[in-house]
Protein backbone atom coordinates (compact mmCIF):
# COMPACT_ATOMS: atom_id res chain seq x y z
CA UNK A 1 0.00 0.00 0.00
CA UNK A 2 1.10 3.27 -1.04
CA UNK A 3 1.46 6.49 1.56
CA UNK A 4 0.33 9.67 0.45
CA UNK A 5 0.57 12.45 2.79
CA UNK A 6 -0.61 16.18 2.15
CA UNK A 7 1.90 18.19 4.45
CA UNK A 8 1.63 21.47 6.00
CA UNK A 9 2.26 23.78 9.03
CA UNK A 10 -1.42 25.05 9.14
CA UNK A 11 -5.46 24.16 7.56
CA UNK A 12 -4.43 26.43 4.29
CA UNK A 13 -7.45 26.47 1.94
CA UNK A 14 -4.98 24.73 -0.86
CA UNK A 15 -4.14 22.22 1.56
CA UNK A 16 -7.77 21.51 1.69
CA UNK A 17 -7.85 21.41 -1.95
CA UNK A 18 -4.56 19.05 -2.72
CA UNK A 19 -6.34 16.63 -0.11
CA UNK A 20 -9.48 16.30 -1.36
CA UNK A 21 -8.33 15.91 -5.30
CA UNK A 22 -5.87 13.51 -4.24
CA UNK A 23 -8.07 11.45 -2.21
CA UNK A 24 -11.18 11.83 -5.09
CA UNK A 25 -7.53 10.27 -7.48
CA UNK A 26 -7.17 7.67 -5.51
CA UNK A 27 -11.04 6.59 -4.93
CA UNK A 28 -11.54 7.11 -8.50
CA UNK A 29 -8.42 5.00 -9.94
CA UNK A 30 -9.09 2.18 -6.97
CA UNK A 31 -6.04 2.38 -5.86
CA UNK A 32 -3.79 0.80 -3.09
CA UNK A 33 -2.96 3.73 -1.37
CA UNK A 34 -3.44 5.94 2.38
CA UNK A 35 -4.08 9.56 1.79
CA UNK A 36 -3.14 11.46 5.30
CA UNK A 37 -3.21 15.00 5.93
CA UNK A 38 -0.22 15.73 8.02
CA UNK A 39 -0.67 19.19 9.56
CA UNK A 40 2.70 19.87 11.46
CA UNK A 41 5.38 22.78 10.89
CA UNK A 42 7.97 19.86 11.59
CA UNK A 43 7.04 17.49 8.98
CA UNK A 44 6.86 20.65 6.74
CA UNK A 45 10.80 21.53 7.86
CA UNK A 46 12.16 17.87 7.22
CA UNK A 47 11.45 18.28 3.71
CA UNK A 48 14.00 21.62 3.73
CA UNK A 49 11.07 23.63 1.96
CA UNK A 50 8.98 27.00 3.47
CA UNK A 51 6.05 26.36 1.58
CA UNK A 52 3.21 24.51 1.77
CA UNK A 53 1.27 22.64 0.65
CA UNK A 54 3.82 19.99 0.18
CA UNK A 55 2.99 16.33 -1.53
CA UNK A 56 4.71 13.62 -0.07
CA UNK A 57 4.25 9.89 -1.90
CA UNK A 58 6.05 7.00 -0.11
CA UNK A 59 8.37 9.52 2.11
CA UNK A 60 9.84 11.67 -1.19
CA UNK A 61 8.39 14.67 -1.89
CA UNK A 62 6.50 14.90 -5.42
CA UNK A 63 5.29 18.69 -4.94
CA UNK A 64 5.57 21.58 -2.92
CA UNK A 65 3.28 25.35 -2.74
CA UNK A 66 1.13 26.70 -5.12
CA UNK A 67 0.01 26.67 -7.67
CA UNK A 68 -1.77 23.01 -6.98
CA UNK A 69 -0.91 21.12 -9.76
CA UNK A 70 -3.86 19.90 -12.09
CA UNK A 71 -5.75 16.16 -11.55
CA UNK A 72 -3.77 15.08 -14.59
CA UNK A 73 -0.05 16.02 -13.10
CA UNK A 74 -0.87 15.11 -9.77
CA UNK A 75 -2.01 11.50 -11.18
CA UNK A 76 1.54 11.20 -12.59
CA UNK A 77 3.05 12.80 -9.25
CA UNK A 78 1.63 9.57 -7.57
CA UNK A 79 1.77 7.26 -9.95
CA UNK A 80 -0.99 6.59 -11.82
């Protein structure tokens, strides 16, 4: 089973957004995979980045602020 975090330091509105289209990916594709929303400055500072939200597949980040990426790229972020 895959782990897919969404990571960051506070409830940001595009943190809200990554989550849900990532979780609507994985329902939608069946896949074998945990979305978690992670929301802890500390997580966010492992990764060395300042900006959030950050995608995390499997422990390596895939994608970090904003612009969110689109349902398409984020499919290929997580391997679809």
């Amino acid at each position: 089973m895959r782990k897919i975090q969404v990571v960051s330091a506070s409830n940001c509105r595009n943190c809200e957004l990554l989550y849900e289209v990532v979780s609507t990916i994985v329902r939608k594709k069946n896949l074998d995979a945990k979305v978690e929303k992670v929301l802890d400055v500390k997580e966010v500072i492992k990764y060395g980045v300042m900006t959030t939200p950050l995608l995390v597949v499997d422990g390596e980040l895939k994608h970090a602020g904003t612009p969110i990426p689109s349902p398409q790229e984020l499919e290929e972020l997580i391997g679809v």
